[in-house]
N, C-alpha and C. Protein backbone atom coordinates (compact mmCIF):
# COMPACT_ATOMS: atom_id res chain seq x y z
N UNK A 1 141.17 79.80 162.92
CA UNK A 1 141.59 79.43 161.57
C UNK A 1 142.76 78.45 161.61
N UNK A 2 142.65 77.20 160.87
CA UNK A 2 143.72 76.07 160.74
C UNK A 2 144.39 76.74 159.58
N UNK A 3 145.80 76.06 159.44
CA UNK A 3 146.35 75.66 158.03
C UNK A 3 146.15 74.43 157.44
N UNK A 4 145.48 74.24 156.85
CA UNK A 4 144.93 72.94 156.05
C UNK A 4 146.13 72.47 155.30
N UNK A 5 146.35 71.28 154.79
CA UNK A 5 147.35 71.31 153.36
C UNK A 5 146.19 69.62 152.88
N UNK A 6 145.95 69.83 152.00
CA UNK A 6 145.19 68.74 151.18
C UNK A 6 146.37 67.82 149.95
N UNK A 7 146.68 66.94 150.33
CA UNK A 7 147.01 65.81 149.45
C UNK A 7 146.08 65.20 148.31
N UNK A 8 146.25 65.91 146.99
CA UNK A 8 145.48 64.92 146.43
C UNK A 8 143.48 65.99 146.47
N UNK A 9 144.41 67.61 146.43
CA UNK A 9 143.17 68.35 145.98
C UNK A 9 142.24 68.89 144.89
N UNK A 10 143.18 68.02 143.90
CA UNK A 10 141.97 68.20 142.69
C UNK A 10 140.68 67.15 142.18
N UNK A 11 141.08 66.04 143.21
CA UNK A 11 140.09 65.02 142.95
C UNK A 11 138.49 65.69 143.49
N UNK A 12 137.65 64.25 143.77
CA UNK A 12 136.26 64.50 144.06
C UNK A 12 136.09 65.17 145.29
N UNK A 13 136.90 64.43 146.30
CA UNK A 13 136.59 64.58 147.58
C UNK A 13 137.55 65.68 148.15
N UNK A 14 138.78 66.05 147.26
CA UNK A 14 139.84 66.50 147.85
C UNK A 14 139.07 68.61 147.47
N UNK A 15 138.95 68.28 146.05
CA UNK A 15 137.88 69.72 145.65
C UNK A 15 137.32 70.04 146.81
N UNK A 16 136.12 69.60 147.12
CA UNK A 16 135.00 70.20 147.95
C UNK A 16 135.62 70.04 149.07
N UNK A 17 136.89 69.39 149.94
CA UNK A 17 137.33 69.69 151.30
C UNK A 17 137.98 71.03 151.29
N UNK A 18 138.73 71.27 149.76
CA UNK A 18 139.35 72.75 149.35
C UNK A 18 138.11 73.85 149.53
N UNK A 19 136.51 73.21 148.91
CA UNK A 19 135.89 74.43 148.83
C UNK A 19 135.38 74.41 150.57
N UNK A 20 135.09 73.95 151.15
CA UNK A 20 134.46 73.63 152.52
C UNK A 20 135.59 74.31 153.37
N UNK A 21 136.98 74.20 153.53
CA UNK A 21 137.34 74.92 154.55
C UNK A 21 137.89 76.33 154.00
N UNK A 22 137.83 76.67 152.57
CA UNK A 22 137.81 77.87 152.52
C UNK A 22 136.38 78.81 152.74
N UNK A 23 135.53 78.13 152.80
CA UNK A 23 134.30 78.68 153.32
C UNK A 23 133.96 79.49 154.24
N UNK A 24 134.89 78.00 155.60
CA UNK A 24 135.10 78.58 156.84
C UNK A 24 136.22 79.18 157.41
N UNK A 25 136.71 80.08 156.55
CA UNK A 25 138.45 80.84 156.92
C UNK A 25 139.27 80.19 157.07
N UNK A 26 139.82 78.73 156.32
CA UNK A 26 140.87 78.31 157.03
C UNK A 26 141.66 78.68 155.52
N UNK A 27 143.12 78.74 155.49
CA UNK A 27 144.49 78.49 154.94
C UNK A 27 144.42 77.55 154.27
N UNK A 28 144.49 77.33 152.93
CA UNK A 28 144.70 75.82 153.13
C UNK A 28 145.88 75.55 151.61
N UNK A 29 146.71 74.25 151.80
CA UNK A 29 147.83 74.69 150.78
C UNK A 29 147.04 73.30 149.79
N UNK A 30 147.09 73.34 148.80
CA UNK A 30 146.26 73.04 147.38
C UNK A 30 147.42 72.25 146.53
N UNK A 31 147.75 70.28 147.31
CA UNK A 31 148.64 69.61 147.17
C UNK A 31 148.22 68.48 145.59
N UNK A 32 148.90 69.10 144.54
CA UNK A 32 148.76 67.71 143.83
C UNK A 32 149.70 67.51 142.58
N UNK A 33 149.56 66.36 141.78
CA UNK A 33 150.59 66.12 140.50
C UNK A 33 150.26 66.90 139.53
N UNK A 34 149.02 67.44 139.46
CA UNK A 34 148.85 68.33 138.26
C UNK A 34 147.66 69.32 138.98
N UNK A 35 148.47 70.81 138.85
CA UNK A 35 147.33 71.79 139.50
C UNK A 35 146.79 72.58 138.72
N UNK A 36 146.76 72.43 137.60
CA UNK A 36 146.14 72.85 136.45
C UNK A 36 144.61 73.50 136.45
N UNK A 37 143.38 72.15 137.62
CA UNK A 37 142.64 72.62 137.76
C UNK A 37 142.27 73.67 139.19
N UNK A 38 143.13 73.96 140.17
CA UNK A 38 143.54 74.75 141.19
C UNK A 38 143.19 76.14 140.82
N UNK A 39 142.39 76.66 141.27
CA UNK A 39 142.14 78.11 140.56
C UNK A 39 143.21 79.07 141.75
N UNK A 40 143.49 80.15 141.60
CA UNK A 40 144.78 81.06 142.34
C UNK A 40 143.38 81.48 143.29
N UNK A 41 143.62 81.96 143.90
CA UNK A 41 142.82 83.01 145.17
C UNK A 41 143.46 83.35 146.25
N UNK A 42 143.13 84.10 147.14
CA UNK A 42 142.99 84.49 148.86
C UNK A 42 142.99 83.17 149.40
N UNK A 43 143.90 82.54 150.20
CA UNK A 43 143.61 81.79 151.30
C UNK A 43 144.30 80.23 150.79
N UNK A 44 144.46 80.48 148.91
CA UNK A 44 145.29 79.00 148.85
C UNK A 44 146.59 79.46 148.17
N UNK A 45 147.28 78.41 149.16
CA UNK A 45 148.42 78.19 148.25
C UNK A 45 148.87 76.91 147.70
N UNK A 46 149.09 77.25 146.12
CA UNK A 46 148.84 76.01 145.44
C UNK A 46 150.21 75.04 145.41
N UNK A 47 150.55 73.72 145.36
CA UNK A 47 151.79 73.10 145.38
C UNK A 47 151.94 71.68 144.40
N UNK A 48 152.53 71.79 143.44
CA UNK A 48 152.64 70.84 142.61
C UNK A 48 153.51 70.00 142.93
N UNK A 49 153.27 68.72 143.44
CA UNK A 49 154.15 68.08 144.02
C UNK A 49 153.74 66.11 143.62
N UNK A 50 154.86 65.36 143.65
CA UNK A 50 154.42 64.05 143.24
C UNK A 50 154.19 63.49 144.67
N UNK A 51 153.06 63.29 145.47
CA UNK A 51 153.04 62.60 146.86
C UNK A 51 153.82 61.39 147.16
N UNK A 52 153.98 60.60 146.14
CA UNK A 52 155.54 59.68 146.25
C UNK A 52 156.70 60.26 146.58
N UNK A 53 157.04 61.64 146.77
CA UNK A 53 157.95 61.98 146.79
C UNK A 53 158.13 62.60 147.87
N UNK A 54 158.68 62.01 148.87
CA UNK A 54 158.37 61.96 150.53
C UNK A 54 159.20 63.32 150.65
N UNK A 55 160.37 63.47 150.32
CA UNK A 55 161.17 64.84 150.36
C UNK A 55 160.19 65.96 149.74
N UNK A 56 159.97 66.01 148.98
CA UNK A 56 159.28 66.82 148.55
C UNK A 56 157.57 67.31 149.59
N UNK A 57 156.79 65.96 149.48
CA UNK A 57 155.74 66.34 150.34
C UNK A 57 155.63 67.06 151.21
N UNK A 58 157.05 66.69 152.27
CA UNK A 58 157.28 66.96 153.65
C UNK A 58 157.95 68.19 153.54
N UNK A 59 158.21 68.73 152.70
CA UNK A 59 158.30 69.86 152.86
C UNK A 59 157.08 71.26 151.97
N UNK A 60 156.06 70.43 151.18
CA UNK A 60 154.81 71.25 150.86
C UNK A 60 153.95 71.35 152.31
N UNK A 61 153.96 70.25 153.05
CA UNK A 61 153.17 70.46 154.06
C UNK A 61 153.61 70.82 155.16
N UNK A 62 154.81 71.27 155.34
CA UNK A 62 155.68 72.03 156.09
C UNK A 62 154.77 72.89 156.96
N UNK A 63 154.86 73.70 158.35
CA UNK A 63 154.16 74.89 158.88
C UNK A 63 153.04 74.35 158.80
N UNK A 64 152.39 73.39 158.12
CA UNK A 64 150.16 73.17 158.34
C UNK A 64 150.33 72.53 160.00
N UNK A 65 148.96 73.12 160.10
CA UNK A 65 148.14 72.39 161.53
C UNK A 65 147.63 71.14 161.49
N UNK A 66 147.29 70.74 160.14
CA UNK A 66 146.58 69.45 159.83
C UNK A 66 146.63 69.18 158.27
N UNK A 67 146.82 67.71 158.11
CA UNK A 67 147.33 67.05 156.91
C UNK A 67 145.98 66.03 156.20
N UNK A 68 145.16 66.51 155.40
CA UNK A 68 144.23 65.42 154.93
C UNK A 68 144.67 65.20 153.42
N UNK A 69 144.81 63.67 153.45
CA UNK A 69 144.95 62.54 152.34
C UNK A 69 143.72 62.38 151.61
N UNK A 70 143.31 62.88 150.52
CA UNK A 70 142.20 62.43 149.48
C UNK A 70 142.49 61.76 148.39
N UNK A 71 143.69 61.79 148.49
CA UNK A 71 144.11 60.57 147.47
C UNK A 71 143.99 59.26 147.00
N UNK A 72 144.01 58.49 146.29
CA UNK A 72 143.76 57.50 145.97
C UNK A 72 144.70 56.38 147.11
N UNK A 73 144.16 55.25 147.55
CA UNK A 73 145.03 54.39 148.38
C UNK A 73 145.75 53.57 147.52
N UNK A 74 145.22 53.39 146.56
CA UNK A 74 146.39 52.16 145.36
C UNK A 74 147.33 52.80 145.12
N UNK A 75 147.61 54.27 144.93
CA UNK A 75 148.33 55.14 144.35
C UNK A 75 149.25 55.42 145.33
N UNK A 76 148.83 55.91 146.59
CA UNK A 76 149.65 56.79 147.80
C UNK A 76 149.56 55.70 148.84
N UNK A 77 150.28 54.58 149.76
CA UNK A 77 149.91 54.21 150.74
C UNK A 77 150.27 54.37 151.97
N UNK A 78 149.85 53.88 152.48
CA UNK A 78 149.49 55.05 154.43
C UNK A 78 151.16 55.83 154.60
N UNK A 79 152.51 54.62 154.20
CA UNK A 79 153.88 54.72 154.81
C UNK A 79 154.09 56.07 153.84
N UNK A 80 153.46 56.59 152.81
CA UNK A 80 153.81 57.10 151.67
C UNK A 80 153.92 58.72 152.23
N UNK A 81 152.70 58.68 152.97
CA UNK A 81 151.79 60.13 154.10
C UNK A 81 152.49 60.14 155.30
N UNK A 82 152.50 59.00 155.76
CA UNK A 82 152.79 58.83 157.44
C UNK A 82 153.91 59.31 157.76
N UNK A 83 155.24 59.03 156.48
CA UNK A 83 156.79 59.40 156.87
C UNK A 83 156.68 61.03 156.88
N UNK A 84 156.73 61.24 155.51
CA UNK A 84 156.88 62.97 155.60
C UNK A 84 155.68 63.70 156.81
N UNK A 85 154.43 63.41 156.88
CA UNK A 85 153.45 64.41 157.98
C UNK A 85 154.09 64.28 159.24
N UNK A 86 155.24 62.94 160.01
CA UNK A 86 155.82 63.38 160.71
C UNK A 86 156.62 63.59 160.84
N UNK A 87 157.27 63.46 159.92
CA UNK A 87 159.07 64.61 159.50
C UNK A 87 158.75 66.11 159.30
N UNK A 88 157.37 66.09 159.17
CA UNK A 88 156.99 67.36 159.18
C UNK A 88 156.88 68.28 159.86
N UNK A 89 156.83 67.83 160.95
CA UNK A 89 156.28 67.98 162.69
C UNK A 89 154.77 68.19 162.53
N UNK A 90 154.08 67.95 162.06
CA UNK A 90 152.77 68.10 161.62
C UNK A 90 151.81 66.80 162.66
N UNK A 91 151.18 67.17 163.61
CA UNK A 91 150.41 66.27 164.86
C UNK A 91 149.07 65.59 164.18
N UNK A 92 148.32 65.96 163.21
CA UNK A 92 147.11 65.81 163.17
C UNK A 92 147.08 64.91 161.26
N UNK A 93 146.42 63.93 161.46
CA UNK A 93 146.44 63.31 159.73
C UNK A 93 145.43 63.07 159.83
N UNK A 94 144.08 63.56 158.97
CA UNK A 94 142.92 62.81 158.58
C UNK A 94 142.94 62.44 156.92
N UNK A 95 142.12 61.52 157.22
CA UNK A 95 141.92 60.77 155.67
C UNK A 95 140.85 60.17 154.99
N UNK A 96 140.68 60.35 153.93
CA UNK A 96 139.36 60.48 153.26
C UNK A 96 139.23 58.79 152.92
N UNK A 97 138.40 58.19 153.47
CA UNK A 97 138.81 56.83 153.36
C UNK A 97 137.64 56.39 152.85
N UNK A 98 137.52 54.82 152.66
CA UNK A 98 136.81 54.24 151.64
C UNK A 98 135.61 53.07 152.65
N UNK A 99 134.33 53.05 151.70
CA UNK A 99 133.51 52.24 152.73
C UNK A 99 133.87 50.24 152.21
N UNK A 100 134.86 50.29 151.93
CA UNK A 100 134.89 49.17 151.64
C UNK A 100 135.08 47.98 153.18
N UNK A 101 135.82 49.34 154.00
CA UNK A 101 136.20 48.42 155.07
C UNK A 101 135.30 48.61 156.56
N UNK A 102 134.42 49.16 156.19
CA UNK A 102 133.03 49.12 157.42
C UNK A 102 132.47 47.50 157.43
N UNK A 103 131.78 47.83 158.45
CA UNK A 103 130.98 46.25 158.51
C UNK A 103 129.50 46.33 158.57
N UNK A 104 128.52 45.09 157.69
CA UNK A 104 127.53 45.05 157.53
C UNK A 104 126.75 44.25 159.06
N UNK A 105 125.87 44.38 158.78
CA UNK A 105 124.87 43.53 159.79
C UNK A 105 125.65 42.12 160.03
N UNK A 106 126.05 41.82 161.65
CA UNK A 106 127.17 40.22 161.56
C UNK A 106 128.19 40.22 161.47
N UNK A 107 128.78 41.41 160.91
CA UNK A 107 129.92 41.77 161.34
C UNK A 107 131.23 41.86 160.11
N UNK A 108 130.66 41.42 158.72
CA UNK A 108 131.55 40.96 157.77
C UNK A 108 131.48 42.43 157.26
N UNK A 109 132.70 42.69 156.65
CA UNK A 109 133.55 43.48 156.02
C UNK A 109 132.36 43.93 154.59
N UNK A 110 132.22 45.09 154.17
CA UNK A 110 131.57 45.52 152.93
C UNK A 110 132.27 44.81 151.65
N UNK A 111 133.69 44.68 151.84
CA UNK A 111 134.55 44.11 150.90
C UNK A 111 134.39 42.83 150.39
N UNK A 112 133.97 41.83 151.69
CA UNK A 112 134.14 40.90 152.23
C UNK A 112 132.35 39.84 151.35
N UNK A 113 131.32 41.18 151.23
CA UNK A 113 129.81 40.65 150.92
C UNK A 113 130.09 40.40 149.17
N UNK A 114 129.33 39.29 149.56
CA UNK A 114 128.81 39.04 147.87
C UNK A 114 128.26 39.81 146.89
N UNK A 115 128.84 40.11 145.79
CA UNK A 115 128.42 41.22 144.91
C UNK A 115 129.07 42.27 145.65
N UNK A 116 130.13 42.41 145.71
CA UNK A 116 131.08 43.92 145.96
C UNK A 116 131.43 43.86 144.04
N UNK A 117 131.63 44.84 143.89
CA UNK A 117 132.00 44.98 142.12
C UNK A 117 133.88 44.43 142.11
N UNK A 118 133.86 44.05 141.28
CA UNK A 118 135.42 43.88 141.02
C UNK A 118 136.14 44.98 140.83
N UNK A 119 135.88 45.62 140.16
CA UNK A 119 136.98 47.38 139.82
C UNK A 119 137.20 47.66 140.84
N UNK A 120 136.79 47.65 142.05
CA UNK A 120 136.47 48.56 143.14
C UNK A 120 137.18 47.75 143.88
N UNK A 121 137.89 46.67 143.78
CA UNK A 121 138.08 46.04 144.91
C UNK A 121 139.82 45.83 145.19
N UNK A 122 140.54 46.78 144.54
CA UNK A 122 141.89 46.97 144.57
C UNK A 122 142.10 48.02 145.47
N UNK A 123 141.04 48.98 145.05
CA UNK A 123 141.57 50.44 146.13
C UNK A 123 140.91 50.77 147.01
N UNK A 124 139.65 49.28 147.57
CA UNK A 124 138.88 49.67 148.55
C UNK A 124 139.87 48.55 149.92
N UNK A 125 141.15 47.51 148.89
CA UNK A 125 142.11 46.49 149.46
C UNK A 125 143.34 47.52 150.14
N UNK A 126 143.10 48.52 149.86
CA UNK A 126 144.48 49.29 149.71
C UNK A 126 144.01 50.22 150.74
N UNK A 127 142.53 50.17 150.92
CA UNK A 127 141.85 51.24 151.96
C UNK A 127 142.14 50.83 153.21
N UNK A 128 141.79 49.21 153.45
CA UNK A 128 141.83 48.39 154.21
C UNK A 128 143.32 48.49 154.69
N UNK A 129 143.45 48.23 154.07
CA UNK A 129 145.26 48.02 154.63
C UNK A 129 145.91 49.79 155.12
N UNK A 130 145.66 50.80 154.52
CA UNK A 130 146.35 52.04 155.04
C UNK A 130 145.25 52.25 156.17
N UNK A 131 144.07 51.89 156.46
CA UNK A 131 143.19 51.73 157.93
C UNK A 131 144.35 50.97 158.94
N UNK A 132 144.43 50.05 158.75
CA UNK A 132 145.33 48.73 160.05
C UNK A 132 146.80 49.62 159.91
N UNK A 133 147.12 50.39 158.84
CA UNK A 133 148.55 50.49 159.05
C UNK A 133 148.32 51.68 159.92
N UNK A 134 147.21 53.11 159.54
CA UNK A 134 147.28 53.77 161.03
C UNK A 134 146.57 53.27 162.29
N UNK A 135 145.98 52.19 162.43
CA UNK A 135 145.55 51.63 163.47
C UNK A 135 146.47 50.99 164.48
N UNK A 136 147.77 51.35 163.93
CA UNK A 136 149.35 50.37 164.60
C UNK A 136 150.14 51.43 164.78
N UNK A 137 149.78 53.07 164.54
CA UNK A 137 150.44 54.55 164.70
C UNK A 137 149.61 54.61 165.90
N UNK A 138 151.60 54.80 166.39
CA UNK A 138 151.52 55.25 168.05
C UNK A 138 151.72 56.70 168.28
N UNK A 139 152.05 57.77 167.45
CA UNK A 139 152.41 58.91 167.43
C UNK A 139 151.65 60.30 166.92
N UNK A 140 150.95 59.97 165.81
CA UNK A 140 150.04 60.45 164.59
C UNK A 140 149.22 60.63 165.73
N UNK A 141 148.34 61.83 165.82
CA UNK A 141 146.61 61.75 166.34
C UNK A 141 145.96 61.85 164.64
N UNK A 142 145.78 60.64 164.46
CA UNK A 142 144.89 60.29 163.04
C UNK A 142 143.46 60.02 163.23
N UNK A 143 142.58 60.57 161.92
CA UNK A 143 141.12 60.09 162.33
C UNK A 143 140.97 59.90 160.77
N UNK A 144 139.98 58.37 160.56
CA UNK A 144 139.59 57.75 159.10
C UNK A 144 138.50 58.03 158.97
N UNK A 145 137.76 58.88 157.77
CA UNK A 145 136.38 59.36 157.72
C UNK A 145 136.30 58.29 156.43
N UNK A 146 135.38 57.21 156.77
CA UNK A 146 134.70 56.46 155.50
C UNK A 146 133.10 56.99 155.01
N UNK A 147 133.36 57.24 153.75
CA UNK A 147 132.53 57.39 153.14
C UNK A 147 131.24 56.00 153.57
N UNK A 148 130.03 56.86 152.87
CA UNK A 148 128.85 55.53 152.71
C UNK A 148 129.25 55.05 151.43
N UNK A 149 128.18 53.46 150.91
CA UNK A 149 128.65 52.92 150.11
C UNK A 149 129.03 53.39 148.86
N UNK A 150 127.87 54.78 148.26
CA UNK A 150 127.93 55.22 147.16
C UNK A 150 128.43 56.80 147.97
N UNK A 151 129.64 57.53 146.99
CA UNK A 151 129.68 58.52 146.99
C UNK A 151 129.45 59.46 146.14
N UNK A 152 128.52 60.48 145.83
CA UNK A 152 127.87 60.87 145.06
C UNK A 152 127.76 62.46 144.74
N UNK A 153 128.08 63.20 143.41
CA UNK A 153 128.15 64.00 143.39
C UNK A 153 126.98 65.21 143.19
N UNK A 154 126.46 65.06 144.07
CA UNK A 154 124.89 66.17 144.60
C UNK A 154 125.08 66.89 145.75
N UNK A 155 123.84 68.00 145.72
CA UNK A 155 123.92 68.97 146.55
C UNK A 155 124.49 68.95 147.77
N UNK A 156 125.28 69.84 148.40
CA UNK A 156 125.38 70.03 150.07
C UNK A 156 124.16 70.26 151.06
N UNK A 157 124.00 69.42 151.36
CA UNK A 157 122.86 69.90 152.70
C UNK A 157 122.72 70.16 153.60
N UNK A 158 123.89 69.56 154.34
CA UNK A 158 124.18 69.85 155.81
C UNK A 158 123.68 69.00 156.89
N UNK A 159 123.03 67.77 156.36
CA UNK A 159 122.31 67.48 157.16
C UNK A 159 122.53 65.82 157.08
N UNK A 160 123.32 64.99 157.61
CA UNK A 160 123.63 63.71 157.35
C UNK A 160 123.75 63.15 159.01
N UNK A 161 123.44 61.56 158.97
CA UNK A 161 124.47 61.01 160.50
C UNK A 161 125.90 60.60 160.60
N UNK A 162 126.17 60.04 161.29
CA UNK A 162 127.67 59.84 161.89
C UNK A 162 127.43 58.56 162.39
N UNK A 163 128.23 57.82 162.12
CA UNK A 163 128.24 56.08 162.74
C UNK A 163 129.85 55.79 163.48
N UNK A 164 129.88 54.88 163.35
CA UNK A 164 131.24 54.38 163.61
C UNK A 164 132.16 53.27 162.73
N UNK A 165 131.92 52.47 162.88
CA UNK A 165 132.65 51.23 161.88
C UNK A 165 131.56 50.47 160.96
N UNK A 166 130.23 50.98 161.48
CA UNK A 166 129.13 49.52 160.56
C UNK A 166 128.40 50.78 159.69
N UNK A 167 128.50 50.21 158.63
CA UNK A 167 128.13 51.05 157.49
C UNK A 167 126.47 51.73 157.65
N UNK A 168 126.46 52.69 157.27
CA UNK A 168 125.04 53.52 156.98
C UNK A 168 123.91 53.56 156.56
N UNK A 169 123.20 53.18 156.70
CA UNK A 169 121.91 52.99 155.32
C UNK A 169 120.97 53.44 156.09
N UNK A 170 120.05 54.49 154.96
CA UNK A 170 118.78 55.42 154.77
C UNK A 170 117.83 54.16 155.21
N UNK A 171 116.67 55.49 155.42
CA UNK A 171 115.42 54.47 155.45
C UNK A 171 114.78 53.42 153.91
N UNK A 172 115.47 53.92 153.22
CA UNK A 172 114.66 53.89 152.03
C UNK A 172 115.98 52.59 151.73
N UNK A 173 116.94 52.14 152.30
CA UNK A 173 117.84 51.22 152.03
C UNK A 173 119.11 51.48 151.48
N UNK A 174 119.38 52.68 151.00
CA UNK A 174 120.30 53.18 150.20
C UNK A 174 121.17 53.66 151.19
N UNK A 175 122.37 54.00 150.78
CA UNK A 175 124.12 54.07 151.64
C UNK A 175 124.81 55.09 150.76
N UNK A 176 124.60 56.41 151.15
CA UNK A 176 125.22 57.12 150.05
C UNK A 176 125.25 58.68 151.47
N UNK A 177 126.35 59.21 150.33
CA UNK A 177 126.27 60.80 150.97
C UNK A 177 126.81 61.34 149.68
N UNK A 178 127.25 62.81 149.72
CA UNK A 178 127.38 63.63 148.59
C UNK A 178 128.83 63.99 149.05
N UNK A 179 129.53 64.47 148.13
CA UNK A 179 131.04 64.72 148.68
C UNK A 179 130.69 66.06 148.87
N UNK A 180 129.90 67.04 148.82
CA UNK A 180 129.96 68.08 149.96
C UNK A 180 129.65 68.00 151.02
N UNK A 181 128.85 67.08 151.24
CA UNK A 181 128.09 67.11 152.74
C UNK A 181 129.41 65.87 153.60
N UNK A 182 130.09 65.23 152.76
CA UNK A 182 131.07 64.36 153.37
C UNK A 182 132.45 65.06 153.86
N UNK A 183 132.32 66.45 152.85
CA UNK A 183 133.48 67.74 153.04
C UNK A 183 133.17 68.41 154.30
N UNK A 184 131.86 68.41 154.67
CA UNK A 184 131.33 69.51 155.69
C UNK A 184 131.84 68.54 156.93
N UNK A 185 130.97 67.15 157.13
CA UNK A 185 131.77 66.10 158.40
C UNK A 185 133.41 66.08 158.32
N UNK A 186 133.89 66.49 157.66
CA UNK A 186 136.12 65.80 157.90
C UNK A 186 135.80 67.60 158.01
N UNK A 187 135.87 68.40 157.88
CA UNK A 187 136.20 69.81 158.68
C UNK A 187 135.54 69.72 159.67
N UNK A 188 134.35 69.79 159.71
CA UNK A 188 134.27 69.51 161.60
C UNK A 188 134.87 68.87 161.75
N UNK A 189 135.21 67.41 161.80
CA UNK A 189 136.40 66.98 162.30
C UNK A 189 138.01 67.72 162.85
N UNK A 190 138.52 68.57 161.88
CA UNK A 190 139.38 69.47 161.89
C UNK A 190 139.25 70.67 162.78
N UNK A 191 137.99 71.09 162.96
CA UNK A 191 137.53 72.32 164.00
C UNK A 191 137.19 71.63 165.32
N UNK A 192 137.02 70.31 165.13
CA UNK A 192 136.21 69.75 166.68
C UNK A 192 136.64 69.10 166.55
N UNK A 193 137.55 68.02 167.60
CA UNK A 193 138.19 66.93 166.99
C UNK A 193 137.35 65.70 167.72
N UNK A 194 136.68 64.82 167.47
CA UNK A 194 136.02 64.07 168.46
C UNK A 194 136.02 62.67 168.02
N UNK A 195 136.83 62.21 167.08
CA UNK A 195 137.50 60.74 166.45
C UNK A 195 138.88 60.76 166.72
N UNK A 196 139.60 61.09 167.61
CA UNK A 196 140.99 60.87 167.66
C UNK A 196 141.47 59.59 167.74
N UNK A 197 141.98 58.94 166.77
CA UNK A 197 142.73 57.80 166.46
C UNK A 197 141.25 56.61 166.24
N UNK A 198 140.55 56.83 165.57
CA UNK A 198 139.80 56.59 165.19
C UNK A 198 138.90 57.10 164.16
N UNK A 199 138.18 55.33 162.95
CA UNK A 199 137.75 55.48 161.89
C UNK A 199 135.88 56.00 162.76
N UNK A 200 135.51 57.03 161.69
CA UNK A 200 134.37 57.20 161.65
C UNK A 200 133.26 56.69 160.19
N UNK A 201 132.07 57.51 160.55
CA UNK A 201 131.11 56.92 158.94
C UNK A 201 130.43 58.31 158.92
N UNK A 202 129.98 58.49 157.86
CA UNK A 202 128.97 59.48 157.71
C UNK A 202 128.03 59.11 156.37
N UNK A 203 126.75 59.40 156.30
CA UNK A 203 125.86 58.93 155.50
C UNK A 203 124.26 59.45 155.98
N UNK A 204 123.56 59.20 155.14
CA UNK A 204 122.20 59.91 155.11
C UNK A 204 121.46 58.96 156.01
């Protein structure tokens, strides 16, 4: 059993990493600006905290084994996590990261292809950049789990692949996973560690 502490656990991805390692017995402390939707139970402890607020963070995630960021990257960026998890003494940072910065067939950036949407292209810029900023952490054992292109809120299955930096796509052409089944890959991660200091992919 880990101590989890989740940054940023009431969102999409940050929920189902809360429901996924309480599944599998871990601890886990239930980090965000408004915990309103945080239900009380066995196994969490909840912490209302502004993640800008490096004093503060670093000491919600105090005592955890491992630190995952589901937070937004426009909002929180990498220096925002990186100071307090190691003022923390805290060894391990994974992060729920974005497929903006995988690469297509040739080698160009998802960000980078024609017809990327505009909305999307501030916090998939911000993804990019907190990627290179732990890619230059000499200390952190960090690992970047990018989503496929679409992340999507449907069933857990259990049953997806694993890539590395070049984005995912089904037989059928499509680039998607479900944020449970994307919850189930970043805890294995956490129970097995086999991306150390390195971005991974996961997708159907």
């Amino acid at each position: 059993m880990s101590k989890i502490a989740i940054i940023g656990a009431t969102g999409r991805a940050g929920s189902q990493l809360l429901e996924e390692a309480l599944r599998r017995g871990h601890s886990v402390t239930a980090i965000a600006r408004n915990t309103d939707k945080i239900e009380t139970r066995p196994g969490v402890t909840i912490k209302q905290v502004d993640a800008l607020d490096a004093e503060a963070l670093q000491k919600a995630i105090s005592g955890s084994d491992v630190v995952i960021s589901a937070a937004h990257f426009a909002t929180l960026p990498a220096t925002a996590v990186i100071g307090p998890v190691k003022k923390a003494g805290v060894q391990r940072l994974l992060v729920v990261g974005g497929a903006g910065s995988l690469l297509l067939p040739g080698g160009q950036r998802v960000i980078d292809s024609a017809g990327f949407p505009e909305e999307y292209k501030a916090e998939a810029s911000a993804g990019s950049v907190f990627l290179d900023t732990l890619r230059q952490e000499k200390e952190l054992d960090w690992t970047f789990l990018s989503p496929s292109a679409e992340f999507v809120e449907t069933e857990r299955t259990g049953k997806f692949r694993v890539g590395q930096d070049d984005l995912l796509v089904s037989s059928e052409g499509r680039s998607w996973i479900s944020f449970a089944d994307y919850a189930i890959a970043l805890v294995d991660e956490v129970e097995t560690p086999k991306h150390s200091r390195q971005r991974f992919t996961v997708g159907y």
